[in-house]
Protein backbone atom coordinates (compact mmCIF):
# COMPACT_ATOMS: atom_id res chain seq x y z
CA UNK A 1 -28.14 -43.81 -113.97
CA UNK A 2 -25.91 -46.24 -112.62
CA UNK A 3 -26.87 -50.26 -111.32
CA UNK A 4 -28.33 -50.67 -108.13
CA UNK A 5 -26.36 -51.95 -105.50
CA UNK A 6 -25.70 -55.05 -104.30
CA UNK A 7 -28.01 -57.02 -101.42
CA UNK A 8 -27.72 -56.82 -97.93
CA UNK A 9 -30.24 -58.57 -96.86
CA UNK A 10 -30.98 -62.22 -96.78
CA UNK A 11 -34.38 -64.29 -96.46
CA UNK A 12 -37.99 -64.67 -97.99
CA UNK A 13 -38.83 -62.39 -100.20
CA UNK A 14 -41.89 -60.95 -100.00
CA UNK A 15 -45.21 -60.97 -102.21
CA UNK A 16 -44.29 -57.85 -104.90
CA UNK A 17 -46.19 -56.76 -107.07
CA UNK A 18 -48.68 -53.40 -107.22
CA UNK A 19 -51.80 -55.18 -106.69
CA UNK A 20 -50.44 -56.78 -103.35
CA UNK A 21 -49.64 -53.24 -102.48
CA UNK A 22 -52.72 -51.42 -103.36
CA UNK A 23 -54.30 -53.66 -102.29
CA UNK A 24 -53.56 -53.54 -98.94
CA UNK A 25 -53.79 -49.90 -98.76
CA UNK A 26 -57.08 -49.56 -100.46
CA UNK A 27 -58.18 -52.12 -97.06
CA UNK A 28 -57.60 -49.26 -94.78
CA UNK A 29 -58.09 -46.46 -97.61
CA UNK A 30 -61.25 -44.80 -96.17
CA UNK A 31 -59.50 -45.01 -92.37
CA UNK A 32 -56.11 -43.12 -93.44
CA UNK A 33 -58.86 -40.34 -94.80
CA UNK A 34 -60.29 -40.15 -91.27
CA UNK A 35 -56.81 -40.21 -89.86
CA UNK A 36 -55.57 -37.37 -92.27
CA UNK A 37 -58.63 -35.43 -91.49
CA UNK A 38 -58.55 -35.82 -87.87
CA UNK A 39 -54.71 -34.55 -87.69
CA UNK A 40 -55.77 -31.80 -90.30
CA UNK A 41 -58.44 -30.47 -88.42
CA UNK A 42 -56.34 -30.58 -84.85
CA UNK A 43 -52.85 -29.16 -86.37
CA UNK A 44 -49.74 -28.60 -83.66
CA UNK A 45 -46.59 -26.12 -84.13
CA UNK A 46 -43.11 -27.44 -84.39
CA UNK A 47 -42.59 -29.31 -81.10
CA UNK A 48 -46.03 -29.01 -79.67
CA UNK A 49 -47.21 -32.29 -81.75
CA UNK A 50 -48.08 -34.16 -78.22
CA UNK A 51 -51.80 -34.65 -79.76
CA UNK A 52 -50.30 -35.61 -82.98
CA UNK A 53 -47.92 -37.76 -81.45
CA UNK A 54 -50.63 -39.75 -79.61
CA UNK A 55 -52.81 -40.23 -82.64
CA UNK A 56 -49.56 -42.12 -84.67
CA UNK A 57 -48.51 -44.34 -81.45
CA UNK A 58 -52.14 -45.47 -80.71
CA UNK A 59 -53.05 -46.35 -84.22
CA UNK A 60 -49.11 -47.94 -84.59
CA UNK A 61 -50.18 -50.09 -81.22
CA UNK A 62 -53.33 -50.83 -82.53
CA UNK A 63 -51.69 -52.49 -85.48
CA UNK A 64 -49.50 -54.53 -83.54
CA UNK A 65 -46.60 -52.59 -83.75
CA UNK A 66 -44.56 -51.31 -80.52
CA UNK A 67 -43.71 -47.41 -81.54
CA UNK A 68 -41.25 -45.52 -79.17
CA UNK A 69 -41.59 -41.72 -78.42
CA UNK A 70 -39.02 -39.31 -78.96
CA UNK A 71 -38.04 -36.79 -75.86
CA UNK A 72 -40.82 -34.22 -76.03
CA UNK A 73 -42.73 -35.16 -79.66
CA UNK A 74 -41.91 -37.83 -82.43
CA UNK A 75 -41.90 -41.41 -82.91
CA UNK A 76 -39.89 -44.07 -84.31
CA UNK A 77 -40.78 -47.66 -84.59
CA UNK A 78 -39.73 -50.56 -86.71
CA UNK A 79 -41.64 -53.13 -88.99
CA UNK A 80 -40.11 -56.49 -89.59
CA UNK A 81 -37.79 -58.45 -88.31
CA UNK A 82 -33.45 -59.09 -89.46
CA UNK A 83 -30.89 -56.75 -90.87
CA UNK A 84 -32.10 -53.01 -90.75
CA UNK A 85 -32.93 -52.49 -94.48
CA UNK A 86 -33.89 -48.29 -94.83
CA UNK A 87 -35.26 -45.44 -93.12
CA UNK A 88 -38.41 -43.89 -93.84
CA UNK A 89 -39.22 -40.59 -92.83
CA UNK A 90 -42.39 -38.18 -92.08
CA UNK A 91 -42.60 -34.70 -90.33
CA UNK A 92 -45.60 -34.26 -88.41
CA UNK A 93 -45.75 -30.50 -87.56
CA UNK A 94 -48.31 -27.78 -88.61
CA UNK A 95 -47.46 -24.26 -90.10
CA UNK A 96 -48.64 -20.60 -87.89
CA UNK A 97 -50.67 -19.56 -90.75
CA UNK A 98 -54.54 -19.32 -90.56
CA UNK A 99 -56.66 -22.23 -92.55
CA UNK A 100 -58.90 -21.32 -95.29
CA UNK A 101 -60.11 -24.28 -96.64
CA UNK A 102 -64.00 -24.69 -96.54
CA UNK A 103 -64.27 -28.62 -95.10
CA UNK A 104 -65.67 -30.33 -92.46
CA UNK A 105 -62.11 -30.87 -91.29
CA UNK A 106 -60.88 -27.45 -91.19
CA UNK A 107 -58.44 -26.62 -88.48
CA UNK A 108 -59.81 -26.40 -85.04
CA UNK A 109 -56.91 -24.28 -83.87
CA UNK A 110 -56.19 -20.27 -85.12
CA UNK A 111 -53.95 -19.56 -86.81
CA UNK A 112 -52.61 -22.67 -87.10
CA UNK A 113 -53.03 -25.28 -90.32
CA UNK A 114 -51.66 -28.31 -92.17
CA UNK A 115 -50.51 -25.59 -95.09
CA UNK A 116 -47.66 -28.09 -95.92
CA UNK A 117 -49.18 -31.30 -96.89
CA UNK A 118 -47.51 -32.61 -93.20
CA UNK A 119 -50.73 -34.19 -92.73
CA UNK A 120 -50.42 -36.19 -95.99
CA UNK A 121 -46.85 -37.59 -94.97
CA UNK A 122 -47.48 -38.77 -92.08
CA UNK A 123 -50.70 -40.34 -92.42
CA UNK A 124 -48.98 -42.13 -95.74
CA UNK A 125 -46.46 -43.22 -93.46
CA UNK A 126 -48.92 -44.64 -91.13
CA UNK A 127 -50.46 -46.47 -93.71
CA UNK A 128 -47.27 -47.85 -94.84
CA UNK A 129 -46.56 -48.94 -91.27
CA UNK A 130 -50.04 -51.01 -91.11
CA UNK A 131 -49.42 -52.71 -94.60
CA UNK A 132 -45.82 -53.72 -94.07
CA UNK A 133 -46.73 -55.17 -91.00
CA UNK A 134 -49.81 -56.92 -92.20
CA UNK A 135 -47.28 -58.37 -95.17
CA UNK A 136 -44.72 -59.07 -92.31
CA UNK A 137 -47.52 -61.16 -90.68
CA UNK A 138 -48.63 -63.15 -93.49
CA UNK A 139 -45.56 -63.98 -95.99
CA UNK A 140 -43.71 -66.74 -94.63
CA UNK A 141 -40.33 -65.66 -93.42
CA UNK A 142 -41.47 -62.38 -92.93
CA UNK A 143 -40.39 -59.16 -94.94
CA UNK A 144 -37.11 -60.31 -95.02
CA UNK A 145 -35.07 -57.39 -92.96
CA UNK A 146 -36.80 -54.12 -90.83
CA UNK A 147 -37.85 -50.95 -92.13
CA UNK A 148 -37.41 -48.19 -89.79
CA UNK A 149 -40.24 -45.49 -89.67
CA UNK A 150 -39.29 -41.49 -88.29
CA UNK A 151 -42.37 -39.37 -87.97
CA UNK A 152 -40.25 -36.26 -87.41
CA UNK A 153 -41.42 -33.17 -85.42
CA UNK A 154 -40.28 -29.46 -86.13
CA UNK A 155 -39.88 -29.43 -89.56
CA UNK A 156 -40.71 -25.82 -90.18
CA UNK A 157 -38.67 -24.34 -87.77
CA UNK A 158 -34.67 -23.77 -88.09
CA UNK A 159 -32.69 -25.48 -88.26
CA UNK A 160 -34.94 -28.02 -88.35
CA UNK A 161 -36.00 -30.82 -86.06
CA UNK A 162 -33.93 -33.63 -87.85
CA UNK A 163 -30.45 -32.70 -85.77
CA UNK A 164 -32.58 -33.58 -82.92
CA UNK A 165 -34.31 -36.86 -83.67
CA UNK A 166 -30.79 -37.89 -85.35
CA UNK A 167 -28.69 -36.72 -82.03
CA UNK A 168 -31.26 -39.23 -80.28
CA UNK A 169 -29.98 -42.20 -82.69
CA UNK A 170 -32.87 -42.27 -85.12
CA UNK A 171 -30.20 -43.09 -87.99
CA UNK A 172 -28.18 -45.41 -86.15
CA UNK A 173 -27.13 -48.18 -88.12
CA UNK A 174 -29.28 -46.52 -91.14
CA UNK A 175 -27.82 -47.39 -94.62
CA UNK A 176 -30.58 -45.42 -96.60
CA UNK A 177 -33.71 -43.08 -96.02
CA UNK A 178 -36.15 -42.40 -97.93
CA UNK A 179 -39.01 -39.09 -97.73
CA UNK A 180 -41.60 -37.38 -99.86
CA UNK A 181 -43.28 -34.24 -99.83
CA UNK A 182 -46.61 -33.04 -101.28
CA UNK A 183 -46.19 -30.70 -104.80
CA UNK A 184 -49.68 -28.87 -105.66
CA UNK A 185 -47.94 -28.24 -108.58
CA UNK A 186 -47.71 -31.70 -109.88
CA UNK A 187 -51.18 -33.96 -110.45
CA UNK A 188 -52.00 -36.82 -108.10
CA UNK A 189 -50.39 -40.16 -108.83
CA UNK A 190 -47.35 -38.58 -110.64
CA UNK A 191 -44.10 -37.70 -108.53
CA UNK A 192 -41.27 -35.32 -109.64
CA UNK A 193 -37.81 -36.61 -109.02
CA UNK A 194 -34.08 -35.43 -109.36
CA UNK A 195 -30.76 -36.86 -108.57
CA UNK A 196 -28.31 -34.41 -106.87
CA UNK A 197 -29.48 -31.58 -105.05
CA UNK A 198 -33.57 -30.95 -105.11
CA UNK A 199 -33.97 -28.07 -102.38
CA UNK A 200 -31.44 -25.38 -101.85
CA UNK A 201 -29.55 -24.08 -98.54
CA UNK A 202 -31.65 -21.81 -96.52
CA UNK A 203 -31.26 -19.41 -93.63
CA UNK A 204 -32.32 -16.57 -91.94
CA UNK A 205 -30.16 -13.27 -91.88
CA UNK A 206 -31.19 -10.12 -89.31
CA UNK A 207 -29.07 -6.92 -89.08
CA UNK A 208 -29.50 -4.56 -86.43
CA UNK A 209 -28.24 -1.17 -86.80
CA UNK A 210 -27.82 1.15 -83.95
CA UNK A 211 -26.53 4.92 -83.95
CA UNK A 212 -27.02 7.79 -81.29
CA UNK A 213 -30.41 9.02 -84.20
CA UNK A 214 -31.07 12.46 -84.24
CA UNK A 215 -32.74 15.54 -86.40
CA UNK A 216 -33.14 15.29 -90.14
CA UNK A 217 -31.49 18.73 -90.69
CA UNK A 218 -28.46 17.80 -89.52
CA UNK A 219 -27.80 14.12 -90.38
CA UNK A 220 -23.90 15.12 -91.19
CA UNK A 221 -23.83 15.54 -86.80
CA UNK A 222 -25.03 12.06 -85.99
CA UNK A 223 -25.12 8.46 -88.10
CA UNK A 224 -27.53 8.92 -90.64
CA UNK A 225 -28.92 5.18 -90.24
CA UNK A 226 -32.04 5.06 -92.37
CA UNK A 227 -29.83 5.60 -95.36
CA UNK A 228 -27.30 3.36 -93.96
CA UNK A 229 -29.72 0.52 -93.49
CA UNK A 230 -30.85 1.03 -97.36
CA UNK A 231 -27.82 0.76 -98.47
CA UNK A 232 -27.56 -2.28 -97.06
CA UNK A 233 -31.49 -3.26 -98.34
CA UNK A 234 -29.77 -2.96 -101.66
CA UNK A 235 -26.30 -3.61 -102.07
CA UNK A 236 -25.62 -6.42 -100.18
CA UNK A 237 -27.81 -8.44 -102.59
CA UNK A 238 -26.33 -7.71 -105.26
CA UNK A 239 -22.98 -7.49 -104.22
CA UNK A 240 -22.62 -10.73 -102.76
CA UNK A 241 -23.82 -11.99 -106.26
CA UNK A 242 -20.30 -10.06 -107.21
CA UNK A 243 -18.37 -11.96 -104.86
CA UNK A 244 -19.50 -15.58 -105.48
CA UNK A 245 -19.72 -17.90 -108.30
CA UNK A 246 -23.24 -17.18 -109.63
CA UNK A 247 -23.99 -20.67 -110.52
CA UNK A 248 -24.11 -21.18 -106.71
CA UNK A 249 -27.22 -18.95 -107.79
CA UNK A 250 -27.51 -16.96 -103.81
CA UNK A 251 -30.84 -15.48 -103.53
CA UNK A 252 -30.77 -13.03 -100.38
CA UNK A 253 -34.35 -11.38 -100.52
CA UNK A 254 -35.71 -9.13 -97.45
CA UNK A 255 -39.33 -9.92 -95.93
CA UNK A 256 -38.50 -7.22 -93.35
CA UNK A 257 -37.36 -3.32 -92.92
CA UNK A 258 -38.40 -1.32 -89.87
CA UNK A 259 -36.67 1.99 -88.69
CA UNK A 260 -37.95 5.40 -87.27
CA UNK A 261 -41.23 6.66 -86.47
CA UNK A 262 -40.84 10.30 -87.65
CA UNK A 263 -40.49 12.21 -90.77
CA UNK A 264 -38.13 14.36 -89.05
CA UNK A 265 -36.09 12.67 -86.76
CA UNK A 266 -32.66 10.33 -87.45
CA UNK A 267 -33.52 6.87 -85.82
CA UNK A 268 -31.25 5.12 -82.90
CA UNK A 269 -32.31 1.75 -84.34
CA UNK A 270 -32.95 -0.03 -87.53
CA UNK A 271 -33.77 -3.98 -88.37
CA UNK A 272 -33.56 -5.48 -91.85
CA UNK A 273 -34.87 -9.54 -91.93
CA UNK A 274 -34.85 -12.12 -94.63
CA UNK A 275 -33.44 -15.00 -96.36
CA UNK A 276 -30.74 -16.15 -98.08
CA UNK A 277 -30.54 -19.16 -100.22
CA UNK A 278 -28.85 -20.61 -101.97
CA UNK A 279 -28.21 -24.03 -104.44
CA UNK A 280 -25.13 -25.94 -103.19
CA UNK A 281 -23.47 -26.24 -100.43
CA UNK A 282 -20.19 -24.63 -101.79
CA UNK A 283 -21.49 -21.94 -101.84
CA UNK A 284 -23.86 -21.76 -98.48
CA UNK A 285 -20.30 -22.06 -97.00
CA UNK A 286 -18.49 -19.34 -99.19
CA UNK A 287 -21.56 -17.34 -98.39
CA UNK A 288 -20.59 -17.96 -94.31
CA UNK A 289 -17.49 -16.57 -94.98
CA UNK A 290 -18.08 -13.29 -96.55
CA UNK A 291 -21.17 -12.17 -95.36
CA UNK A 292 -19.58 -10.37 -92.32
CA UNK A 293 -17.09 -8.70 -93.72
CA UNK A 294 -19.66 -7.34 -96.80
CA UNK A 295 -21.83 -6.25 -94.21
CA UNK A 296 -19.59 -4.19 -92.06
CA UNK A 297 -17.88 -2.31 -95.66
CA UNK A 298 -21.37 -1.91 -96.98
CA UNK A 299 -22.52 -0.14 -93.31
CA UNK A 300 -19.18 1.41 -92.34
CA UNK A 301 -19.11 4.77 -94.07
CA UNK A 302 -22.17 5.78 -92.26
CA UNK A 303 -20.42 5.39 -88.76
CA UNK A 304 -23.29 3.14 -87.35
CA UNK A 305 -23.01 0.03 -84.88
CA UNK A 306 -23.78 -3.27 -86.75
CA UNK A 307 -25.09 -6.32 -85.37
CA UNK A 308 -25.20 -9.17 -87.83
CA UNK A 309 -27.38 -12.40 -87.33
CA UNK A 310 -26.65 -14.96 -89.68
CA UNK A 311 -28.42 -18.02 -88.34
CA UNK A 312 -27.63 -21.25 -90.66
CA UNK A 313 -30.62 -23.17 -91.22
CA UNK A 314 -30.51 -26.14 -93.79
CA UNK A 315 -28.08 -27.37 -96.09
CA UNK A 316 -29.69 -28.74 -99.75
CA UNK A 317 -31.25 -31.89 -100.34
CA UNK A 318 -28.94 -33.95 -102.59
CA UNK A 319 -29.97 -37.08 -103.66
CA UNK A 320 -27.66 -39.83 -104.55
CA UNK A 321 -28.31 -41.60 -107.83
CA UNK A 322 -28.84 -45.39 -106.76
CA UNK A 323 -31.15 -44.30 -103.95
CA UNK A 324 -33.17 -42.03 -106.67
CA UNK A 325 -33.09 -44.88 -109.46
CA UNK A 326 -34.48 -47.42 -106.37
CA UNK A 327 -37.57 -44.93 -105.80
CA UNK A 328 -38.04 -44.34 -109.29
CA UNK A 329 -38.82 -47.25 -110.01
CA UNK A 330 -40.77 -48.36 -107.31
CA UNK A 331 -42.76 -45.39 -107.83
CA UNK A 332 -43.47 -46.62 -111.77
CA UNK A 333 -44.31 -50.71 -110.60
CA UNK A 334 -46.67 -48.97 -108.42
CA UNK A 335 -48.20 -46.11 -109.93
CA UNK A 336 -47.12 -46.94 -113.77
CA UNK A 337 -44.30 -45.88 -116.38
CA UNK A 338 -45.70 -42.91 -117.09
CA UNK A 339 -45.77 -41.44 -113.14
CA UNK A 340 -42.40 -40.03 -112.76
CA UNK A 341 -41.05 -36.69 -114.25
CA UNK A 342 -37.98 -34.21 -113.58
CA UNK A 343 -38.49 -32.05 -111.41
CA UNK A 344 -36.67 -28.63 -110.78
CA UNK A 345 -34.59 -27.83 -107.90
CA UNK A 346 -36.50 -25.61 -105.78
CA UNK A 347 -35.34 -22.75 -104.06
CA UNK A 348 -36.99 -23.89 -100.72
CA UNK A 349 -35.38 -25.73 -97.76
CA UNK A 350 -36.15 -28.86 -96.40
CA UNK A 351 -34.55 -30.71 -93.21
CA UNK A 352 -34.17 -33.58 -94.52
CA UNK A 353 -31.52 -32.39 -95.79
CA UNK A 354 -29.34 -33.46 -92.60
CA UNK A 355 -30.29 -36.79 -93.04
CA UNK A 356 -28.52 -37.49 -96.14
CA UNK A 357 -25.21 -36.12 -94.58
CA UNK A 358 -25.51 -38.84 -92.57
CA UNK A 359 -26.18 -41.56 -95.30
CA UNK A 360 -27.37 -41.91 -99.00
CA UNK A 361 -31.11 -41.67 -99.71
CA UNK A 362 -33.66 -39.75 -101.80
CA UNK A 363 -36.64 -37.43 -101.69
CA UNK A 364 -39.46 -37.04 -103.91
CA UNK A 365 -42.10 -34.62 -104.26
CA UNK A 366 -45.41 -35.96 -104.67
CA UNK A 367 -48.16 -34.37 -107.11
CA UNK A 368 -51.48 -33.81 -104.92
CA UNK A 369 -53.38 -31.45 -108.15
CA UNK A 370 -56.71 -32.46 -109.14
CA UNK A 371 -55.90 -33.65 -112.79
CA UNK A 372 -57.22 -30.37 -114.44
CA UNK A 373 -58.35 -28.82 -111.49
CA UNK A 374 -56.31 -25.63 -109.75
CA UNK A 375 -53.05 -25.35 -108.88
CA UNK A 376 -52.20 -23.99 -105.35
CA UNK A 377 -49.24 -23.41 -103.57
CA UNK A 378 -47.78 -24.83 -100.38
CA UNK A 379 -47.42 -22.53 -97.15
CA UNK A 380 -51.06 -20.61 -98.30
CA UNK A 381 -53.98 -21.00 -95.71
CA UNK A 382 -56.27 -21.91 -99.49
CA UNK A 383 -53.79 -24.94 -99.96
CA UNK A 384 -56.20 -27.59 -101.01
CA UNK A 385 -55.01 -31.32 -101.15
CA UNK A 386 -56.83 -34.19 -103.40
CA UNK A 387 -57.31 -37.16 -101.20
CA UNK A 388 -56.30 -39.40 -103.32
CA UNK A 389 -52.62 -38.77 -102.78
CA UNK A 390 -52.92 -40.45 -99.22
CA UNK A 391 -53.34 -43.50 -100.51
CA UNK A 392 -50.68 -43.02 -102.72
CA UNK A 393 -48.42 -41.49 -100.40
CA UNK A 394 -48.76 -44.63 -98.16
CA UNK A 395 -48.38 -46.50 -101.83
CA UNK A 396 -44.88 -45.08 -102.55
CA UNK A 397 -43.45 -45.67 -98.92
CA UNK A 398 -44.77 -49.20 -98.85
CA UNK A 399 -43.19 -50.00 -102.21
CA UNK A 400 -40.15 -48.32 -101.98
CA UNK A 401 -39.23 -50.49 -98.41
CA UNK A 402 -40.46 -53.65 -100.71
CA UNK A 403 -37.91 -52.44 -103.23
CA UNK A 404 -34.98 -52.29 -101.04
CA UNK A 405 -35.73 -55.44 -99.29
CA UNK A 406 -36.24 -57.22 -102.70
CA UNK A 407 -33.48 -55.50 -104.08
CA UNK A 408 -30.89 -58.10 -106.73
């Protein structure tokens, strides 16, 4: 790993250490629980988060702060005062999946839950908010530089509500940015890190097949556009895994295939849906390129009208060393040596991605498994979230900004 860079930023240091931090955060511990709760049990879609969006202003007011809205949902606001140090960032949104947790805070709202661990960043960066300012307040010379804080809407949706809190200057002036997300798969006061790319690329293809359908006896006298669209189900897969470097590793998997409504009639329409990801973003671009052209040779022998909907979502996550040395090791003053492990890159795609084509920074996933207890998964209504990772989640923003503005 190579040397931290250089300082920016000039002034009083101030108080380090992970007892100052804790500290702090264990002060207003049992509050960020209500907080969590309350936004758990009231959860808002991707762009709907005006509820949400109240709850983070009024509590950011309340601490003396003076948050600014974003057009529609969203807030930004800034903690200290100088030279604008980092970025840290939140998404606020809920998932449209039914909760089935069995709590006093369950969601309010059907179908609709906190399946994501949004909840958990967003509260964390709350609490990080209210003890950087309360260590603005009281260290003389203040923190030394400002910390900007993005509680992002539309996370889940693509492409992702990051191009639209960036287009409204959110990363102005930004030299770094920092995230986290919740990993059931990793135990509670542990975080998995990795430098270079930790998500993949991730979009959403559709192809619509049309023809002029008719009877199953004579499918050689119209387009025969079941078998058309199988060919299709199965080929293009695998093909495109032909045509591109497989250590781009491009995953195209179907959640969706819907033609006909009779054993013996040729359809007029057909619809396959799914994903395609893949690792780098060589090869989301190769992938661009080719898709078309794959699709209309794989379709064309069966004389049917293709419509192809390739809708680019994300690209990956890559993480640039210094930024993922910096978080490392405020993660380990914090939380110990032994808290940080490598993680694997995951095949899922994350919009923070289009932050760090803007500037260098690093995400983290953060464990939130009951030491021995079960492992769940994220996006599942059962998704089940040990409460002692707020804390920590409002631990590893607040000494990650400390970091950066300490940084020598």
């Amino acid at each position: 790993m190579s040397q931290i860079s250089e300082p920016r930023l000039a002034g009083v240091a101030p108080p380090e250490g992970p007892d100052v931090i804790s500290s702090t955060i264990a002060e207003i511990g049992a509050e960020l629980i209500d907080f969590r709760r309350d936004v758990h049990a009231h959860p808002e879609l991707s762009f709907q988060e005006f509820g949400t969006t109240d709850k983070i202003v009024a509590r950011l007011e309340a601490a003396g702060l003076s948050p600014r809205r974003l057009e529609s949902t969203g807030v930004v606001c800034e903690v200290g005062e100088g030279p604008l140090a980092l970025g840290l960032r939140a998404d606020i949104d809920a998932l449209p999946i039914d909760d089935l947790i069995d709590e006093d805070f369950t969601s309010t709202v059907p179908g609709v839950a906190h399946a994501c661990g949004h909840d958990v960043h967003l509260t964390g960066l709350v609490g990080a908010a209210i003890a950087l300012q309360r260590l603005h307040e009281s260290t003389p010379g203040g923190l030394g530089g400002r910390v900007r804080l993005i509680f992002q809407p539309g996370e889940e949706v693509t492409p992702g509500g990051a191009l639209r809190v960036i287009s409204q200057g959110v990363l102005d002036d930004v030299p770094e940015v920092y995230a986290l997300h919740c990993d059931p798969n990793v135990d509670v006061g542990k975080i998995g890190s990795r430098i270079g790319a930790i998500t993949a690329a991730g979009d959403t293809v559709i192809i619509r097949l049309s023809g002029h359908g008719g009877h199953t006896s004579r499918p050689h006298l119209t387009e025969d556009l079941v078998y058309a669209l199988g060919k299709l189900a199965t080929d293009l897969p695998s093909t495109l895994g032909r045509l591109i470097d497989p250590r781009h590793a491009i995953s195209l998997v179907w959640g969706e295939i819907s033609a006909g409504h009779a054993a013996n009639v040729v359809p007029s329409e057909g619809i396959l849906r799914g994903t395609l990801r893949c690792l780098d973003v060589d090869g989301w671009n190769q992938v661009a390129e080719v898709l078309p052209e794959l699709v209309e040779r794989i379709a064309g022998p069966y004389g049917v009208t293709v419509d192809l909907d390739h809708r680019r979502g994300v690209p990956p996550v890559v993480n640039t060393e210094d930024q993922v040395a910096l978080i490392e090791s405020a993660v380990r003053g914090e939380l110990g040596e032994n808290s940080v492990q490598l993680t694997p890159q995951s095949m899922g795609g994350e919009d923070f991605a289009w932050y760090l084509t803007h500037c260098p920074g690093a995400l983290v996933r953060m464990g939130t498994r009951t030491p021995g207890g079960k492992t769940y998964d994220i996006h599942q209504g059962d998704l089940l979230i040990d409460e002692d990772s707020v804390e920590i989640a409002a631990r590893i923003f607040t000494a990650t900004a400390l970091k950066v503005l300490q940084r020598d």
